[in-house]
PDB file of N, CA and C in Angstrom:
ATOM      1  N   UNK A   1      50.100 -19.011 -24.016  1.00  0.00           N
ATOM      2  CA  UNK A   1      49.484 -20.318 -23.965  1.00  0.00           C
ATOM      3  C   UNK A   1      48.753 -20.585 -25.269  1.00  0.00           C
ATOM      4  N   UNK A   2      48.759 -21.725 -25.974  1.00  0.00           N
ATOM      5  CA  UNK A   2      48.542 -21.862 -26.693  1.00  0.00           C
ATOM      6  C   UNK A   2      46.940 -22.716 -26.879  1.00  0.00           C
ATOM      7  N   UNK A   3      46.334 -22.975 -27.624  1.00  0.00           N
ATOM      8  CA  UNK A   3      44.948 -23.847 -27.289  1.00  0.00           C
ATOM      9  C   UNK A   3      43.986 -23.031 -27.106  1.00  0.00           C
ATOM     10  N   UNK A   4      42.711 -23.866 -26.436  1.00  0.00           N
ATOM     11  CA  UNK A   4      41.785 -23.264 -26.035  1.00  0.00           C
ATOM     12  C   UNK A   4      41.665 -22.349 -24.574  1.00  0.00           C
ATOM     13  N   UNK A   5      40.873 -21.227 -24.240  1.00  0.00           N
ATOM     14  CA  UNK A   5      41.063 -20.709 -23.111  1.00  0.00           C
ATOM     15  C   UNK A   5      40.046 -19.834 -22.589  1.00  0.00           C
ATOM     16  N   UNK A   6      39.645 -20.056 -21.105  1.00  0.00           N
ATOM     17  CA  UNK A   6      38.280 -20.117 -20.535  1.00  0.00           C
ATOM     18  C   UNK A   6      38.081 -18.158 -20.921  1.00  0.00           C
ATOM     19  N   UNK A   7      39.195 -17.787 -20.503  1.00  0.00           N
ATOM     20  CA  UNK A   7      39.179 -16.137 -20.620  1.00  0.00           C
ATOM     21  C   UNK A   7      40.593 -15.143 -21.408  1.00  0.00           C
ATOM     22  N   UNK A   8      39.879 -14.575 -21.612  1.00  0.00           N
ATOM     23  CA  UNK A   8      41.567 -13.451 -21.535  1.00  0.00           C
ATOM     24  C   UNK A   8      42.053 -12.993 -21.105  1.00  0.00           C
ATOM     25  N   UNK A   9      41.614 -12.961 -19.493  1.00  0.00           N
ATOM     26  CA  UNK A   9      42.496 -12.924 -18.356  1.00  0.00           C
ATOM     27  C   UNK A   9      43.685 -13.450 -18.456  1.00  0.00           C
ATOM     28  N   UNK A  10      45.179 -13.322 -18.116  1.00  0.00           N
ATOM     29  CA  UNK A  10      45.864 -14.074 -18.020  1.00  0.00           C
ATOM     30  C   UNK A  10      45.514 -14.813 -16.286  1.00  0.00           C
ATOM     31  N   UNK A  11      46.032 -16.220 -16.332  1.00  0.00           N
ATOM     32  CA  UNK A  11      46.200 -16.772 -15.415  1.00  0.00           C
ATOM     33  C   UNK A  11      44.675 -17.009 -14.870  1.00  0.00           C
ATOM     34  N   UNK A  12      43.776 -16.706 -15.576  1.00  0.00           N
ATOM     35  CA  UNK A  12      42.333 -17.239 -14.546  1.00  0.00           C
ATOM     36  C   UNK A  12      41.997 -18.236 -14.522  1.00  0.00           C
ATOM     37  N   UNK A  13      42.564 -19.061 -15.388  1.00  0.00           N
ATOM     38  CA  UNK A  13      41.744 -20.463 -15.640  1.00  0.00           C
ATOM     39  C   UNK A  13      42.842 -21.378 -14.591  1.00  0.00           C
ATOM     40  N   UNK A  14      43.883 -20.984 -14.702  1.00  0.00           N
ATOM     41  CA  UNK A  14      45.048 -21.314 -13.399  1.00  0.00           C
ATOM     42  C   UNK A  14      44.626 -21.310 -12.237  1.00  0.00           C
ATOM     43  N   UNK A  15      44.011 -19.990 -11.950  1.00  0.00           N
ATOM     44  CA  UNK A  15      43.280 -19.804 -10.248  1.00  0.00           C
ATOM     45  C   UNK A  15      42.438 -20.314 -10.081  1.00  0.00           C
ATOM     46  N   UNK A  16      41.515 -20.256 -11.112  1.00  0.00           N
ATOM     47  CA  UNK A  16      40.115 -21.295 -10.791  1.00  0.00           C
ATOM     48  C   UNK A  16      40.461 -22.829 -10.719  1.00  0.00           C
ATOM     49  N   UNK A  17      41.150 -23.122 -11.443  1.00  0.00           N
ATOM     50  CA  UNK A  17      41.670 -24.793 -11.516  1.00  0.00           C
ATOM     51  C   UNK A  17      42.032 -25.181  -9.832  1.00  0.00           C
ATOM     52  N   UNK A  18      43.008 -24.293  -9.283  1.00  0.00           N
ATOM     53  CA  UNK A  18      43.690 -24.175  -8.311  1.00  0.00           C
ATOM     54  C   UNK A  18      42.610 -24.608  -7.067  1.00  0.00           C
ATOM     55  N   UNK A  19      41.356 -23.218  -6.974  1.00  0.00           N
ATOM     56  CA  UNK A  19      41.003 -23.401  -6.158  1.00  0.00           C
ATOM     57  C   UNK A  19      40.181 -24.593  -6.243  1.00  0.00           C
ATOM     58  N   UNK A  20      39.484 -25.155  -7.583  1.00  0.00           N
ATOM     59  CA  UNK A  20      38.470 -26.287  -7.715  1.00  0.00           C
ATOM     60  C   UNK A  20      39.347 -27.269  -6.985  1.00  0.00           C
ATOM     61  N   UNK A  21      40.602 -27.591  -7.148  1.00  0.00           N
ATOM     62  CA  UNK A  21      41.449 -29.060  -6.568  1.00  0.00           C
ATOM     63  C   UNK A  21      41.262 -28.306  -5.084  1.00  0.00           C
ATOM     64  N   UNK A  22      41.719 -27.214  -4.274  1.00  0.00           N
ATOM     65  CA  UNK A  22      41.540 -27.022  -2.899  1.00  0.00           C
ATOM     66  C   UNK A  22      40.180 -27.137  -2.250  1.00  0.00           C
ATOM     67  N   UNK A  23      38.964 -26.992  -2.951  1.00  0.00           N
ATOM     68  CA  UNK A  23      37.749 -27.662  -2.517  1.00  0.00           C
ATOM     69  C   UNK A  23      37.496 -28.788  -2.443  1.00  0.00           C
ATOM     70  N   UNK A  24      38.445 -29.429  -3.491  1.00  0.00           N
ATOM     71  CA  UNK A  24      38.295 -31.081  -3.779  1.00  0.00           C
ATOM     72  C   UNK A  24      38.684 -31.621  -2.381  1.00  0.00           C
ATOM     73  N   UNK A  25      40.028 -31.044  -2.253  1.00  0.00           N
ATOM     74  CA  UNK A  25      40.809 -31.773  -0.777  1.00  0.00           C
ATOM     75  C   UNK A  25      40.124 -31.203  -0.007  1.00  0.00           C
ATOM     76  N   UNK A  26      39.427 -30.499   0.653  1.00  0.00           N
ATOM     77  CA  UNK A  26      38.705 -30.378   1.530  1.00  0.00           C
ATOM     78  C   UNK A  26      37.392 -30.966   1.697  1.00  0.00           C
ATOM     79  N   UNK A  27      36.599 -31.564   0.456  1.00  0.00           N
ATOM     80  CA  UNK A  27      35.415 -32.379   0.503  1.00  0.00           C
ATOM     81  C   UNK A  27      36.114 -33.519   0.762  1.00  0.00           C
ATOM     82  N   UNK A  28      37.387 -34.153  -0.122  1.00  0.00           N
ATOM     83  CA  UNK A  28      37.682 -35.470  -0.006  1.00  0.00           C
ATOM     84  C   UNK A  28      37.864 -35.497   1.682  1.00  0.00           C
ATOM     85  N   UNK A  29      38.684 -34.775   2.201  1.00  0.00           N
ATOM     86  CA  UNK A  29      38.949 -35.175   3.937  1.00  0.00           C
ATOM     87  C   UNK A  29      38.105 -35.008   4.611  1.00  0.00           C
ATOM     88  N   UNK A  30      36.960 -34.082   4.411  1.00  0.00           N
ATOM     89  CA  UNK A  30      35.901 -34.550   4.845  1.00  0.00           C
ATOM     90  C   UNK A  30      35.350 -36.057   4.834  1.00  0.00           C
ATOM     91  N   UNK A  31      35.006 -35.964   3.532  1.00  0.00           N
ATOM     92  CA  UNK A  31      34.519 -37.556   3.676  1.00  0.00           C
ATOM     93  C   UNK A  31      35.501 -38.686   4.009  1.00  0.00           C
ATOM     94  N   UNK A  32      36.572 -38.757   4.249  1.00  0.00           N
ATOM     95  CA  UNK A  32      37.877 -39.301   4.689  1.00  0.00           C
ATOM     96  C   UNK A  32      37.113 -39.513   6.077  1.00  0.00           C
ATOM     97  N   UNK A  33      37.100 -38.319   6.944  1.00  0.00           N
ATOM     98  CA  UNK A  33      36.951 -38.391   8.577  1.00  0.00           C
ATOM     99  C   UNK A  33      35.798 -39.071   8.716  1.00  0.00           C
ATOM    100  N   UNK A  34      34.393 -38.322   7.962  1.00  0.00           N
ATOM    101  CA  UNK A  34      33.354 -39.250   8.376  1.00  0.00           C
ATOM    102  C   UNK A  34      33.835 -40.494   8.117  1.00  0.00           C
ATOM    103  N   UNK A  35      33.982 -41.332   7.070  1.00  0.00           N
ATOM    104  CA  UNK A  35      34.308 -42.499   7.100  1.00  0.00           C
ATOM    105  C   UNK A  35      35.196 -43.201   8.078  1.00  0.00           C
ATOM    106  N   UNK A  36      35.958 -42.310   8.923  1.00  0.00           N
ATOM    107  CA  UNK A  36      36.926 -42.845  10.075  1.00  0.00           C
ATOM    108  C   UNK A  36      35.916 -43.065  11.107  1.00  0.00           C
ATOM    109  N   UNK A  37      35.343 -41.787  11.385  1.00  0.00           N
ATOM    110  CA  UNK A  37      34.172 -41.927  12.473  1.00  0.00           C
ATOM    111  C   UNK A  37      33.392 -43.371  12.464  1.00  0.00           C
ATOM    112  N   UNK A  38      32.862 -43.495  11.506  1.00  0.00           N
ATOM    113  CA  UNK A  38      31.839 -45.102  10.778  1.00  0.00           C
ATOM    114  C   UNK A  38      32.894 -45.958  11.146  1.00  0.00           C
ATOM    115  N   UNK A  39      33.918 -46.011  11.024  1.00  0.00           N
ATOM    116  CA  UNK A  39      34.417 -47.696  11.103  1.00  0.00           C
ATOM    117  C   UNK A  39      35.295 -47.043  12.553  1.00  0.00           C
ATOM    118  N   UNK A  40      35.068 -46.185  12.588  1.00  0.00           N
ATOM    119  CA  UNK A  40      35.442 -46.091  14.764  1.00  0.00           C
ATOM    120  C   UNK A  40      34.084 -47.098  15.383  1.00  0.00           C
ATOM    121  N   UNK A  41      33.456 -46.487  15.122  1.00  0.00           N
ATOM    122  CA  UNK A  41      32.076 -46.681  16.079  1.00  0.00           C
ATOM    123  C   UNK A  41      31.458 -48.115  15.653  1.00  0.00           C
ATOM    124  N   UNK A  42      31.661 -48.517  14.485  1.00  0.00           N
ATOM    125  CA  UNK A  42      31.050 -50.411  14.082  1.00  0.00           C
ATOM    126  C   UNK A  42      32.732 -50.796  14.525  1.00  0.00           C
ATOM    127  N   UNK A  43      33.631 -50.804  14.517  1.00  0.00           N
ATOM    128  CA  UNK A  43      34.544 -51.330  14.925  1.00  0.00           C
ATOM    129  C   UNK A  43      35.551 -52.322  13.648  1.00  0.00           C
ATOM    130  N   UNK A  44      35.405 -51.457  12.350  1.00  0.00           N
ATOM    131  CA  UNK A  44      35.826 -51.829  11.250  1.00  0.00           C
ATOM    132  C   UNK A  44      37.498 -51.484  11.219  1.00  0.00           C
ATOM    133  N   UNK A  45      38.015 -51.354  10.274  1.00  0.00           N
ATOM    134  CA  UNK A  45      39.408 -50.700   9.957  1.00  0.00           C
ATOM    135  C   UNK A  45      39.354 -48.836   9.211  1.00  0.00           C
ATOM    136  N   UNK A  46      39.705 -48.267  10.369  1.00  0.00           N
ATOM    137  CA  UNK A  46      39.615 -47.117   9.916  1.00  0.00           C
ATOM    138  C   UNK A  46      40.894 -46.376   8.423  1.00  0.00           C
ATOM    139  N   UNK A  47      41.556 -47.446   8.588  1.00  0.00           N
ATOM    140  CA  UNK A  47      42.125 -47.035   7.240  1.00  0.00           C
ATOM    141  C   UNK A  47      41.912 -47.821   6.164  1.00  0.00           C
ATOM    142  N   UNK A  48      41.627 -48.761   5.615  1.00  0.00           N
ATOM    143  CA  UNK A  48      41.273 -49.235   4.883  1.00  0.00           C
ATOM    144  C   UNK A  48      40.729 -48.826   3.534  1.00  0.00           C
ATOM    145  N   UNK A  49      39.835 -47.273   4.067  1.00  0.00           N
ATOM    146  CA  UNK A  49      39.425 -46.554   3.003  1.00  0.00           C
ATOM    147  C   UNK A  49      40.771 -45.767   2.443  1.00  0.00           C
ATOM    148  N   UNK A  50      41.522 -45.049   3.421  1.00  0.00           N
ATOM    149  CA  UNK A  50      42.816 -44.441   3.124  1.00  0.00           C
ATOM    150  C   UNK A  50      43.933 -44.906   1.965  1.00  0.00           C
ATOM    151  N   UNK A  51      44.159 -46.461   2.506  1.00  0.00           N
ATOM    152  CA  UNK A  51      44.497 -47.659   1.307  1.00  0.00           C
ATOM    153  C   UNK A  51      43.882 -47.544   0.186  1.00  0.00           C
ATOM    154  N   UNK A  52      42.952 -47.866   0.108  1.00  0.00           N
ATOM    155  CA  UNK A  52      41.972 -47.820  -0.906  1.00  0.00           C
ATOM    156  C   UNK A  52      42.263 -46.424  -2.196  1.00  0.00           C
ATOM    157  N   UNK A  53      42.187 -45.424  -1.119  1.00  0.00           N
ATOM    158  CA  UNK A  53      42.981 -44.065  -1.992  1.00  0.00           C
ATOM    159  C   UNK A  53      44.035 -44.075  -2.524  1.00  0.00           C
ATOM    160  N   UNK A  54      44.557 -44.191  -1.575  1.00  0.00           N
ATOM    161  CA  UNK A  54      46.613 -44.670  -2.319  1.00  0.00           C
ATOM    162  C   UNK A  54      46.458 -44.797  -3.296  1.00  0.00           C
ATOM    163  N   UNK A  55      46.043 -46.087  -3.355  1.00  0.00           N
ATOM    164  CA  UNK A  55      46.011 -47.068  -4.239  1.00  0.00           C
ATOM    165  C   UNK A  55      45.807 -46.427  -5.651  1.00  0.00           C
ATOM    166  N   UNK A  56      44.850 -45.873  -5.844  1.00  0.00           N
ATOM    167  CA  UNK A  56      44.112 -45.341  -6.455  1.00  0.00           C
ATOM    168  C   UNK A  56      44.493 -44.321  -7.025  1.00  0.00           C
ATOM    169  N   UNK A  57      45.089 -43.825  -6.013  1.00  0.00           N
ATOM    170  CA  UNK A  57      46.095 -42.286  -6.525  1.00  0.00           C
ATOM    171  C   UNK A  57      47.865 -42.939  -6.842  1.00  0.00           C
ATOM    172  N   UNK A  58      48.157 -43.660  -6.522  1.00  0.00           N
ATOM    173  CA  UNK A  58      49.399 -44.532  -7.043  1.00  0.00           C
ATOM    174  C   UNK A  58      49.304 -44.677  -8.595  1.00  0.00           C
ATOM    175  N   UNK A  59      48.143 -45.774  -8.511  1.00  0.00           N
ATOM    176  CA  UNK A  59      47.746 -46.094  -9.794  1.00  0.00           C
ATOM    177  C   UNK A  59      47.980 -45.085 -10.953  1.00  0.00           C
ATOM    178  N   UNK A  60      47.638 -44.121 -10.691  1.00  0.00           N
ATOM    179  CA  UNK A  60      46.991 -43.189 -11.759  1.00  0.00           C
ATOM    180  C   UNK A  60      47.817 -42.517 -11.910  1.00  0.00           C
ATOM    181  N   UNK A  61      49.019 -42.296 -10.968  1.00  0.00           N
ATOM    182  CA  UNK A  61      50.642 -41.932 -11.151  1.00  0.00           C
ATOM    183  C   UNK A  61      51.470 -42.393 -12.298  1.00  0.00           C
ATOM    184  N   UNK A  62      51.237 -43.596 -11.673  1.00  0.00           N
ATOM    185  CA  UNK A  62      52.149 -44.436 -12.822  1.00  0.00           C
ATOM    186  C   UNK A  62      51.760 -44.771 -14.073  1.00  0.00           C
ATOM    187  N   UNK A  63      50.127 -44.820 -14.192  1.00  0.00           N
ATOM    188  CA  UNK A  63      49.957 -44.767 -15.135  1.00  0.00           C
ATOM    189  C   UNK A  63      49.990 -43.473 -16.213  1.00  0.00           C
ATOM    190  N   UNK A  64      49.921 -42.437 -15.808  1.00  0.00           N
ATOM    191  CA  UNK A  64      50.979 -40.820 -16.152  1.00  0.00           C
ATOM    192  C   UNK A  64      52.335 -41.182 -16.310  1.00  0.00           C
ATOM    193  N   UNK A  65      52.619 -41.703 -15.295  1.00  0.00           N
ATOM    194  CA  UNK A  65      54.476 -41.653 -15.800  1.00  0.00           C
ATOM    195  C   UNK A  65      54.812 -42.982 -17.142  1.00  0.00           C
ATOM    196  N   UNK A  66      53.956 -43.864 -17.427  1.00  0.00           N
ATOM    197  CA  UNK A  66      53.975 -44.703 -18.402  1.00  0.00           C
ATOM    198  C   UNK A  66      53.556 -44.219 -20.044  1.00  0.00           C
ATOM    199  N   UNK A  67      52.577 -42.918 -19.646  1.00  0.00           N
ATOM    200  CA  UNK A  67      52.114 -42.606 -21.104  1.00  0.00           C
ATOM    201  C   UNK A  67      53.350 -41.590 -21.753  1.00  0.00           C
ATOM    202  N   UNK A  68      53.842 -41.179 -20.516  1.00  0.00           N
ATOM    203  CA  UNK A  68      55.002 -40.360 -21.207  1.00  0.00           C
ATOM    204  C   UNK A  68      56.219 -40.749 -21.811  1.00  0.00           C
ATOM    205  N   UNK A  69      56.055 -42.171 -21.366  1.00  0.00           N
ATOM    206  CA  UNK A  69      57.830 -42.377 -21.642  1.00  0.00           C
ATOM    207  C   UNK A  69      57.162 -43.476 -22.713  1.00  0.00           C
TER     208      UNK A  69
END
């Protein structure tokens, strides 16, 4: 690998990366559910926030697949 690099471990900065995004998805669905719970109980649209993500994560797709080409 070429660049900068957290260790001289091989592969640590890989595992740590790894697990930081698997905490991520587990805080994000957390706060996913509470937010389902909240618009269960006021009687809002429980996906709406979900949309909102897509969206968001769509976005940021394409805008990756645009810088490359």
């Amino acid at each position: 690998m070429n660049g900068y690099s957290f260790s001289n471990e091989p592969g640590l900065a890989e595992r740590l990366q790894r697990k930081s995004r698997e905490e991520m998805k587990l805080w994000l669905l957390q706060d996913i559910r509470t937010d389902m719970a909240v618009c269960k109980v006021e009687g809002w649209n429980p996906l709406e926030y979900i949309d909102e993500l897509i969206e968001l994560l769509e976005g940021l797709k394409h805008a990756d697949n645009r810088a490359e080409n």
